[in-house]
Protein backbone atom coordinates (compact mmCIF):
# COMPACT_ATOMS: atom_id res chain seq x y z
CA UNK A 1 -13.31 4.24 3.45
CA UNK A 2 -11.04 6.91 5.76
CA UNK A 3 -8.72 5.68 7.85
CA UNK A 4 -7.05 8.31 10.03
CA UNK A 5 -3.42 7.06 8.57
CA UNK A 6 -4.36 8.00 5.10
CA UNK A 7 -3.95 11.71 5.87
CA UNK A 8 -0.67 11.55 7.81
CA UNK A 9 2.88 12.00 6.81
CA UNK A 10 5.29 9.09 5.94
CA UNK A 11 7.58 9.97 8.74
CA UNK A 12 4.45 10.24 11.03
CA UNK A 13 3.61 6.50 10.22
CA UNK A 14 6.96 5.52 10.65
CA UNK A 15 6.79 7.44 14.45
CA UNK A 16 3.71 5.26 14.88
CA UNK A 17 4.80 2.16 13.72
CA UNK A 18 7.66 2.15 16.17
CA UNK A 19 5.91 3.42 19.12
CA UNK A 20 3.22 0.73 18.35
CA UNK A 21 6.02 -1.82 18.36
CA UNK A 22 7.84 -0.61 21.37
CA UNK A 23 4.58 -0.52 23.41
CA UNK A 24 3.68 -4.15 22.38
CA UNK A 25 7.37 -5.60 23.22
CA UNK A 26 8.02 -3.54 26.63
CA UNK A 27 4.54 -3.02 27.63
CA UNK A 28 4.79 0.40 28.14
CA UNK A 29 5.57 3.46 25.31
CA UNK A 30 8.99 4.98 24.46
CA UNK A 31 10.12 8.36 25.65
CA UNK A 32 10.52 11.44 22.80
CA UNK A 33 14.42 10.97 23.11
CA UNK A 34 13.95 6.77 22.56
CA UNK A 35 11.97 7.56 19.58
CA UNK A 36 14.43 10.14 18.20
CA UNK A 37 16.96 7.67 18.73
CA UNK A 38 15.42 5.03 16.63
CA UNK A 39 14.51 7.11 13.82
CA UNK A 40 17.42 9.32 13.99
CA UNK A 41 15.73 12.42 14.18
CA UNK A 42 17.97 15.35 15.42
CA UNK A 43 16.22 16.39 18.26
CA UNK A 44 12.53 15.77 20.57
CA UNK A 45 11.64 18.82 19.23
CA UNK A 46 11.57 17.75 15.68
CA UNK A 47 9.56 15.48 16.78
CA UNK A 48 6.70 16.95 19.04
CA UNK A 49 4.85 18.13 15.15
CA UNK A 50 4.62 14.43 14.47
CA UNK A 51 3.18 13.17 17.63
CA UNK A 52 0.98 16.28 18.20
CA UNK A 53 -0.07 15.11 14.54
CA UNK A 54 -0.92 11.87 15.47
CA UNK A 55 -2.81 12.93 18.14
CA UNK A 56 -5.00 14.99 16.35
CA UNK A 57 -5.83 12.21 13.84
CA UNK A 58 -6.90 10.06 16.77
CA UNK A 59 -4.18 7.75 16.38
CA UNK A 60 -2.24 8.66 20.02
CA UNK A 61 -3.09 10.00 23.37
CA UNK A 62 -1.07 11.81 25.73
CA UNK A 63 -0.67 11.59 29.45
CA UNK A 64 0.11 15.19 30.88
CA UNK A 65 2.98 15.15 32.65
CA UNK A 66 4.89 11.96 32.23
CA UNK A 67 7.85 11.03 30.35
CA UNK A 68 6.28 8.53 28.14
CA UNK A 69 3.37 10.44 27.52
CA UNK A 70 2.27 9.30 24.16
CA UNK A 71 0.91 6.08 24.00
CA UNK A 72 -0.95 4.49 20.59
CA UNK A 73 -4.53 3.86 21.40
CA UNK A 74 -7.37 1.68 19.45
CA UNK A 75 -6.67 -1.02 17.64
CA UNK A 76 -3.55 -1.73 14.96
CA UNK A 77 -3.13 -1.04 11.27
CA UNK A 78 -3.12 -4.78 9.66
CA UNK A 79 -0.21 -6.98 10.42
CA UNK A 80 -0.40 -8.88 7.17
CA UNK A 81 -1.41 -8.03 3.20
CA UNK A 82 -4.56 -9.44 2.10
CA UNK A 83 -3.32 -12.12 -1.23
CA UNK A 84 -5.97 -11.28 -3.97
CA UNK A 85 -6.94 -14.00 -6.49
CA UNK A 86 -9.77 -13.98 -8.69
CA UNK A 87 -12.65 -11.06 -8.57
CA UNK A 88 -16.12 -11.18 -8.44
CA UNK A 89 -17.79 -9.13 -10.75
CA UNK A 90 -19.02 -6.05 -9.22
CA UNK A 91 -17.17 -6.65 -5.49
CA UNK A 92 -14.74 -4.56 -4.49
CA UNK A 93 -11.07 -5.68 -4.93
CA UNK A 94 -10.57 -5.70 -1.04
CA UNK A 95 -13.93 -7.80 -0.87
CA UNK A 96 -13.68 -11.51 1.79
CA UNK A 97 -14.92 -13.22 -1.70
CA UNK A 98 -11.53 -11.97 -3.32
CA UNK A 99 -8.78 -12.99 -0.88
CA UNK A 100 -6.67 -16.63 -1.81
CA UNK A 101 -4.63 -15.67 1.44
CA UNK A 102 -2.96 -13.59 4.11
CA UNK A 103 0.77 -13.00 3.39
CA UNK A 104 2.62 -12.50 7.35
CA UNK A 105 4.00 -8.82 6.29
CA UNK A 106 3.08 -5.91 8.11
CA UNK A 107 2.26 -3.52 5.20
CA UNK A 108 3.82 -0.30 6.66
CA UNK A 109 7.59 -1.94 5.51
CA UNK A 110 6.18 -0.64 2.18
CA UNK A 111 4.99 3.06 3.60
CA UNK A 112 1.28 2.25 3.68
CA UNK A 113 -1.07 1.06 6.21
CA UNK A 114 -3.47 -0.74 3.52
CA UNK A 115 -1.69 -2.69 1.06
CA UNK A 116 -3.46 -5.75 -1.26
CA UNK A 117 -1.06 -8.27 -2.75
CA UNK A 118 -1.71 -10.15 -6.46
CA UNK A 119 0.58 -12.92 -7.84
CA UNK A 120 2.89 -12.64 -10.65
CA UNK A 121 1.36 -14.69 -13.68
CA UNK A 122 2.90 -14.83 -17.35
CA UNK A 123 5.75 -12.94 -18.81
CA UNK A 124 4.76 -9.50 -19.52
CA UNK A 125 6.18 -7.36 -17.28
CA UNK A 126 9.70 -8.92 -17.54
CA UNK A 127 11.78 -6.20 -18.30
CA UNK A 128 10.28 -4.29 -15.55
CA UNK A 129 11.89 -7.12 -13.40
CA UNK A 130 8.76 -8.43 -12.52
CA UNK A 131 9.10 -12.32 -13.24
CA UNK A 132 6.38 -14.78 -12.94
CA UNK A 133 5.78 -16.53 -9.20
CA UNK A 134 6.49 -12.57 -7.63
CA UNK A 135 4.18 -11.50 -5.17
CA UNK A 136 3.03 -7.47 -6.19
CA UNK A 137 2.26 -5.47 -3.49
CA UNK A 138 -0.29 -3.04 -4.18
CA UNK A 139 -1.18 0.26 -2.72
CA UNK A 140 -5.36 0.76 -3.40
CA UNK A 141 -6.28 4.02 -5.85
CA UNK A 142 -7.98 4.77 -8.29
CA UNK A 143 -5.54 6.74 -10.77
CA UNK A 144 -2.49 7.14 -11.32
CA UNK A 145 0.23 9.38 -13.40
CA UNK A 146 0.82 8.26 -17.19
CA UNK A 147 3.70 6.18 -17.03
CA UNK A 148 3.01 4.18 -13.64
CA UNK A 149 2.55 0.37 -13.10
CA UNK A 150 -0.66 0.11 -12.45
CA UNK A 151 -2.97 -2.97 -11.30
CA UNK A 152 -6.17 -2.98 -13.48
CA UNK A 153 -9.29 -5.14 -14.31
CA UNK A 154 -9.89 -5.05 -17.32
CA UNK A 155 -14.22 -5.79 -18.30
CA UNK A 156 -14.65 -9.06 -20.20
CA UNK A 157 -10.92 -9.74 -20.07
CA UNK A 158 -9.60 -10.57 -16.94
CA UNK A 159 -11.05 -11.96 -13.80
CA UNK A 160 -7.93 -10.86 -12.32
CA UNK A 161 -6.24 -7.59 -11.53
CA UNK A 162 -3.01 -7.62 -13.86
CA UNK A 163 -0.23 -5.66 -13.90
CA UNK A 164 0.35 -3.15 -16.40
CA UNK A 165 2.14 0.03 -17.78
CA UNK A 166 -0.25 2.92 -18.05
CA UNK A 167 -0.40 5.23 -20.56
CA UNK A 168 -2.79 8.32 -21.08
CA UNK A 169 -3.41 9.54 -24.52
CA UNK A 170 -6.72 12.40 -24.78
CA UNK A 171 -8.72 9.98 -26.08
CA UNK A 172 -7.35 6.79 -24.96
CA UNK A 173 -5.99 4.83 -22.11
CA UNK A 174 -3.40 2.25 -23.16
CA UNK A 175 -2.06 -0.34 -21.58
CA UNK A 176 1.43 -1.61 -22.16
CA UNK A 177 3.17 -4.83 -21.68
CA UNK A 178 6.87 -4.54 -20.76
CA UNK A 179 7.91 -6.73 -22.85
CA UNK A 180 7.79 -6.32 -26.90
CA UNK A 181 6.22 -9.23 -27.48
CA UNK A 182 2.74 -8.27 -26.25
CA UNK A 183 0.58 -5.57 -27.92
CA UNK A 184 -0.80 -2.81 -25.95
CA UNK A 185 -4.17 -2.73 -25.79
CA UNK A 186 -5.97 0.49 -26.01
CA UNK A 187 -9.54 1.55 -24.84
CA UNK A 188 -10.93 4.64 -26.00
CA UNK A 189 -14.50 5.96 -26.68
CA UNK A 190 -16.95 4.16 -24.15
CA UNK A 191 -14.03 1.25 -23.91
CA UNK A 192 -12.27 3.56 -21.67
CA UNK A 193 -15.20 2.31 -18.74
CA UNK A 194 -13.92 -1.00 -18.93
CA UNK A 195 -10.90 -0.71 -17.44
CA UNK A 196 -10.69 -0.29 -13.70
CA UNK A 197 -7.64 0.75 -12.52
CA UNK A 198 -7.42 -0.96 -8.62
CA UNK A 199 -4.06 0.22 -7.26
CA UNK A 200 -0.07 1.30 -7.87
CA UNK A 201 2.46 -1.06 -7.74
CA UNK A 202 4.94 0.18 -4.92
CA UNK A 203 6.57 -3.27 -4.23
CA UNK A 204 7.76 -7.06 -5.02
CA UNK A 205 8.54 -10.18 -3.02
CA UNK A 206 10.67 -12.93 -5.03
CA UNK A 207 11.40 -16.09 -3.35
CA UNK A 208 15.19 -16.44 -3.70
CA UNK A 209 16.08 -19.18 -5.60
């Protein structure tokens, strides 16, 4: 599904995460030169592109002739990331039937407005630092370049996303453990429909110890 922030800039979310926050703690939005300020943009006319972006996606208004004319309007990106546990068969990944939990983090400290989390299990992506008991956050797609660390569901495998390495051959999709102890496992022919890849991992949470 579209969502307006899907198609805007990372500096433009960051312009509208802080204006959203600065509205909601003083009741009232900040002025160009208070948002330059935070973000340390050089000047309010750097700025007027992103807003007049924003704007156009629907995601601020302005109010001619003020000096806090751009306020955020409808409602808020999530404030927490969605804690996926085991999938139904044939439900999307973001489906109610899906989610174990919330987790309390506002999903644009990763970049993103939409953001799934899955939890570590097992040993195989250890020496990509990823240790079991982490919390993966996830950004939803449905590709990714050869190479990435991708979540996938694998067809009469899993009944969980897990995380893997992904690697494109021209007949063949492997996927590979980081850690030499596990065996890729490769899908090719008609195979290559069993494996659904769900997201890209852009981020971890560890409990410190």
């Amino acid at each position: 599904m579209y969502h307006p922030t899907m198609s805007i800039t990372s500096q433009q979310k960051k312009v509208l995460a802080f204006i959203r926050s600065f509205q909601e703690q003083n009741g009232y939005p900040p002025s160009l030169r208070e948002i330059c300020a935070a973000l340390a943009l050089s000047s309010p006319g750097s700025l007027i592109k992103h807003v007049r972006r924003l704007e156009t996606e629907g995601l601020l208004e302005r109010t001619p002739g003020k000096k806090r004319a751009w306020r955020v309007i409808g409602p808020g990106p999530r404030s927490s990331i969605p804690l996926i546990g085991s999938i139904a068969a044939g439900t999307p990944i973001l489906a109610e039937a899906n989610k174990e939990d919330d987790l309390p983090v506002d999903p644009m400290l990763f970049g993103v407005a939409d953001a799934f989390a899955l939890r570590v299990q097992g040993d195989s992506m250890i020496e990509a630092h990823i240790r079991e008991g982490d919390i993966a956050i996830i950004r939803p797609q449905a590709d990714a370049d050869d190479g990435t660390i991708v979540a996938v569901v694998i067809e009469g495998i899993e009944t969980e996303a897990t995380l893997k390495i992904l690697r494109k051959k021209k007949a063949a999709i492997e996927l590979v453990a980081a850690n030499p102890f596990y065996q890729p496992l490769v899908f090719d022919g008609p195979d290559r429909a069993r494996v659904q890849i769900v997201g890209k991992l852009i981020g971890l949470i560890r409990r410190a110890q």
